[in-house]
Protein backbone atom coordinates (compact mmCIF):
# COMPACT_ATOMS: atom_id res chain seq x y z
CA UNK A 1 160.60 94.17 148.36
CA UNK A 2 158.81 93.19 152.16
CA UNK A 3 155.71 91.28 151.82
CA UNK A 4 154.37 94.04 154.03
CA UNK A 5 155.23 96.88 150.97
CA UNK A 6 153.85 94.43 148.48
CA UNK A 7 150.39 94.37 150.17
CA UNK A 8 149.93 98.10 151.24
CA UNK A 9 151.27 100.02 149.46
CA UNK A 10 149.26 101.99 146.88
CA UNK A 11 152.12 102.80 144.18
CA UNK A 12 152.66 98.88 144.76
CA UNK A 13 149.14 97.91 144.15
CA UNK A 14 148.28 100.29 141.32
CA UNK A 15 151.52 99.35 138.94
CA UNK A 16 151.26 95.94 139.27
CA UNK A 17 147.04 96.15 139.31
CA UNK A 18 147.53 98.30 135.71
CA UNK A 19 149.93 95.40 134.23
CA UNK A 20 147.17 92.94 135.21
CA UNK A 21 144.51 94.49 133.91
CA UNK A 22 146.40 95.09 130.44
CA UNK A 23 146.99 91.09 130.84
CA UNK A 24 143.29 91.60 130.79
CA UNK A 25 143.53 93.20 127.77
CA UNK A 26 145.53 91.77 125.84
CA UNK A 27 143.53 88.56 126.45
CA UNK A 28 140.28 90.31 125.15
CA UNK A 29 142.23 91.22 121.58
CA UNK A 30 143.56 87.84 121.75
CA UNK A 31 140.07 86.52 122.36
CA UNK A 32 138.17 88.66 119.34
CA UNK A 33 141.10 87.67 117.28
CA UNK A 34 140.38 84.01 117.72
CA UNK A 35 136.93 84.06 116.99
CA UNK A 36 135.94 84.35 120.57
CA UNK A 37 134.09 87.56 120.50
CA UNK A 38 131.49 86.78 123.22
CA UNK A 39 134.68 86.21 125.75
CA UNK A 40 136.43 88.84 124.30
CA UNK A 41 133.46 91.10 125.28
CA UNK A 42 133.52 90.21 128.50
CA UNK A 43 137.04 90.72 129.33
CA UNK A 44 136.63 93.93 127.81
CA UNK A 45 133.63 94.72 130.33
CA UNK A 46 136.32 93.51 133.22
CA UNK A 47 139.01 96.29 132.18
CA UNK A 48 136.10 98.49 132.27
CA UNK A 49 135.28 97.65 135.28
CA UNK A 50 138.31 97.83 136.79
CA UNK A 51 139.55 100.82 135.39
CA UNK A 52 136.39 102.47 136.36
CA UNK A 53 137.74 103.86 139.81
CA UNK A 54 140.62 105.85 138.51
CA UNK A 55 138.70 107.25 135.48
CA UNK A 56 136.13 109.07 137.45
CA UNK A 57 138.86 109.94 140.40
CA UNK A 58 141.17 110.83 138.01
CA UNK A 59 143.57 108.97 140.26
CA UNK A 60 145.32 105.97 138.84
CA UNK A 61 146.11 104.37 142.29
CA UNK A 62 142.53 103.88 142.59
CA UNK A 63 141.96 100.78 141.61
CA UNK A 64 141.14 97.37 144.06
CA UNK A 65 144.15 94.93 145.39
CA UNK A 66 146.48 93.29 142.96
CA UNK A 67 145.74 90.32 144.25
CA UNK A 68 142.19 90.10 143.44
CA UNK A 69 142.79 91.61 139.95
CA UNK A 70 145.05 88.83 139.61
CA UNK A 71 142.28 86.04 139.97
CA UNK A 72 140.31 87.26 137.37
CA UNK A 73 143.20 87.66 135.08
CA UNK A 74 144.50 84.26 135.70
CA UNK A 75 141.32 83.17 134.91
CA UNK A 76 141.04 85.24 131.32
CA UNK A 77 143.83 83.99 130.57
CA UNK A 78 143.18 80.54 131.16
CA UNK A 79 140.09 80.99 129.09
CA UNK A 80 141.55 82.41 126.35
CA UNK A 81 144.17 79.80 126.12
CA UNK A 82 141.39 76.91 126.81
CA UNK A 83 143.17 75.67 130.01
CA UNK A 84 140.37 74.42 131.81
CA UNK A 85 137.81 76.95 129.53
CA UNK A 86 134.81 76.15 131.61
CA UNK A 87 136.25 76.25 135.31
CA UNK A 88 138.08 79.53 134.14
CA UNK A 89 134.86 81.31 133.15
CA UNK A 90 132.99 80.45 136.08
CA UNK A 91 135.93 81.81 138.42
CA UNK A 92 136.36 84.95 136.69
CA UNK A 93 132.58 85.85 136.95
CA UNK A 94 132.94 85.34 140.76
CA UNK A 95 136.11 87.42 140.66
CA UNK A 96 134.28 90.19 138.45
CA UNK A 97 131.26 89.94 140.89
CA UNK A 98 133.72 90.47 143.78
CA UNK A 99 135.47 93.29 142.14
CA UNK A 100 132.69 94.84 141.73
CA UNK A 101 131.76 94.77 145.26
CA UNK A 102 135.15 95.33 146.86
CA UNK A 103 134.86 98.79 144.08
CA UNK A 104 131.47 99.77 145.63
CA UNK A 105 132.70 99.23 149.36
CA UNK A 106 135.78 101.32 148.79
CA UNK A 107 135.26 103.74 145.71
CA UNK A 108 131.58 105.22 146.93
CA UNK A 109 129.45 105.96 150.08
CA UNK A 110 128.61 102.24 150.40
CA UNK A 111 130.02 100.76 153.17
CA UNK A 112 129.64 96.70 153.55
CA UNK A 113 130.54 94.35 156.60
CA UNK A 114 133.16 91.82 155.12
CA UNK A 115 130.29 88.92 155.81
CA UNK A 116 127.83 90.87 153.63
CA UNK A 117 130.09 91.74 151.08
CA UNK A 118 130.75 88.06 150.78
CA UNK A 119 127.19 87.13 150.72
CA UNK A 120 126.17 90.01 147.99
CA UNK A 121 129.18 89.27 145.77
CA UNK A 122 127.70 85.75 145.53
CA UNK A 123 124.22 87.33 144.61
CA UNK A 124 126.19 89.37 142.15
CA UNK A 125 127.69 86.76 141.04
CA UNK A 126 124.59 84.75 140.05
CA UNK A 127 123.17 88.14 138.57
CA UNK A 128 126.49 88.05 136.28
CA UNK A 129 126.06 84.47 135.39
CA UNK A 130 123.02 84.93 134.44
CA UNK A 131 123.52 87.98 132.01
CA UNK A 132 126.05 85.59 130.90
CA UNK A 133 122.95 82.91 129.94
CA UNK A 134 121.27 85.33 128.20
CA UNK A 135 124.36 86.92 125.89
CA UNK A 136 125.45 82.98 125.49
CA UNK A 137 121.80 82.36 124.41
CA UNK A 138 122.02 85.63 121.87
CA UNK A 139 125.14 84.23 120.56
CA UNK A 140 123.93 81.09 119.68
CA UNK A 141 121.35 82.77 117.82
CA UNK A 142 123.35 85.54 116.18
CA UNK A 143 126.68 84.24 115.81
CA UNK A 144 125.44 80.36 115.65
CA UNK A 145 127.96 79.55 118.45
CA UNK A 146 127.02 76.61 120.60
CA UNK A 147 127.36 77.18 123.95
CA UNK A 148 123.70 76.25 125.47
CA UNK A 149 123.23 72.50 123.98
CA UNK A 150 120.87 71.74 126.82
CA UNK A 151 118.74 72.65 129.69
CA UNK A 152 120.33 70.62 131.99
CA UNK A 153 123.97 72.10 131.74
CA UNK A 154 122.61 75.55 131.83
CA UNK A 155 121.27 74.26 135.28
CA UNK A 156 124.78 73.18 135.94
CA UNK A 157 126.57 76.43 134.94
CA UNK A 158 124.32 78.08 137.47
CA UNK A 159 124.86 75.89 140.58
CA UNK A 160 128.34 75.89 139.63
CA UNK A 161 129.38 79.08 139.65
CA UNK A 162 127.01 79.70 142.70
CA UNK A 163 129.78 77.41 144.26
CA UNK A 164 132.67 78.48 142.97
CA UNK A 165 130.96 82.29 143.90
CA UNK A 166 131.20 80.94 147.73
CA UNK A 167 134.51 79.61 147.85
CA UNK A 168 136.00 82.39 146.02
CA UNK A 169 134.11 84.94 148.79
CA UNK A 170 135.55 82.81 151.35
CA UNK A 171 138.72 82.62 150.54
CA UNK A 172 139.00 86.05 150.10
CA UNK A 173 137.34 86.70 153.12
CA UNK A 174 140.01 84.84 154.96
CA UNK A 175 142.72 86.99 152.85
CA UNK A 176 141.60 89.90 153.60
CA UNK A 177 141.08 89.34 157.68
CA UNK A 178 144.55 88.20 157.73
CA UNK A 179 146.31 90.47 155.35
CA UNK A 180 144.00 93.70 154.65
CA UNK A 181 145.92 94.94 151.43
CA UNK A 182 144.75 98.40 149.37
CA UNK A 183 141.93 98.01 147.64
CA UNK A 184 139.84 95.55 149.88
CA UNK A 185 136.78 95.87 152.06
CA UNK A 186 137.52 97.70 155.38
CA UNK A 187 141.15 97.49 154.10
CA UNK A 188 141.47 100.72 151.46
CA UNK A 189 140.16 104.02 153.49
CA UNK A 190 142.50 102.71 156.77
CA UNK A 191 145.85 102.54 154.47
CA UNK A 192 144.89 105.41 151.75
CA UNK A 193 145.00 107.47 154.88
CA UNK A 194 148.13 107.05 156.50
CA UNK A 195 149.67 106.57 153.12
């Protein structure tokens, strides 16, 4: 299989797209399994997300570039296995926030510059981390978890993955530039139609 095929083509995309996002999952059963409810929640909200595309098309070759999808999956699964827990949950909110944008750039009328995407998936992905605050707060109440001890690491949690919210937009941005696969902004609507 060409590197070329790999990267534009939509059967391509979509089958291996719909294995990672059952990785996804699986990782959220795992996750509720363990005790982890709150994370298992959330990777629930990501297959949601990302399934989101073909269930109102009705299409299931909508759905954004494999390789993105594969970030945030890496990332679940990392979490759920508690390989670096922490730096794993701050990348996959970047990589949910920038799913979510690369969805609304290609799926609907919106149509973002690559630079603004970048910028607003950041935004988004502060908004994300800090819905994330709040259900970690609710948690500790409800569920007496512990994952707020103190002011000053939620501080840290939200410069962090402000951070790690840039770099991931970056890097991405340079991806897609260079590559354009399905899926991405400015990338999708050019291959969809001479596919």
């Amino acid at each position: 299989m060409s590197l070329d095929r790999l990267i534009h083509e939509k059967r391509v995309n979509a089958i291996i797209g719909w294995i990672l996002t059952g990785t996804v999952a699986l990782g959220a059963i795992q996750s509720v399994l363990t005790g982890e409810i709150l994370w298992g929640v959330f990777s629930v909200f990501v297959v949601v997300v990302v399934s989101l595309p073909g269930l109102t098309t009705r299409n299931w070759t909508a759905i954004v570039s494999w390789s993105l999808l594969s970030v945030v999956a890496v990332a679940v699964l990392a979490r759920v296995i508690e390989f670096y827990a922490e730096i794993a949950g701050y990348l996959a909110i970047a990589a949910l926030a920038l799913i979510v944008v690369v969805e609304l750039d290609v799926f609907t009328s919106v149509k973002l510059s690559r630079r603004f995407a970048i910028v607003f998936a950041v935004l988004t992905t502060m908004a994300l981390q800090a819905v994330w605050i709040v259900a970690q707060f609710y948690s500790d109440q409800w569920l007496k978890t512990e994952f707020l001890s103190t002011q000053t690491e939620l501080q840290k949690d939200i410069v962090t993955v402000t951070i790690v919210g840039f770099v991931l937009g970056g890097l991405f941005q340079w991806y897609f530039a260079r590559f354009e696969p399905i899926g991405s902004v400015d990338g999708s609507s050019k291959h969809e139609e001479t596919t």
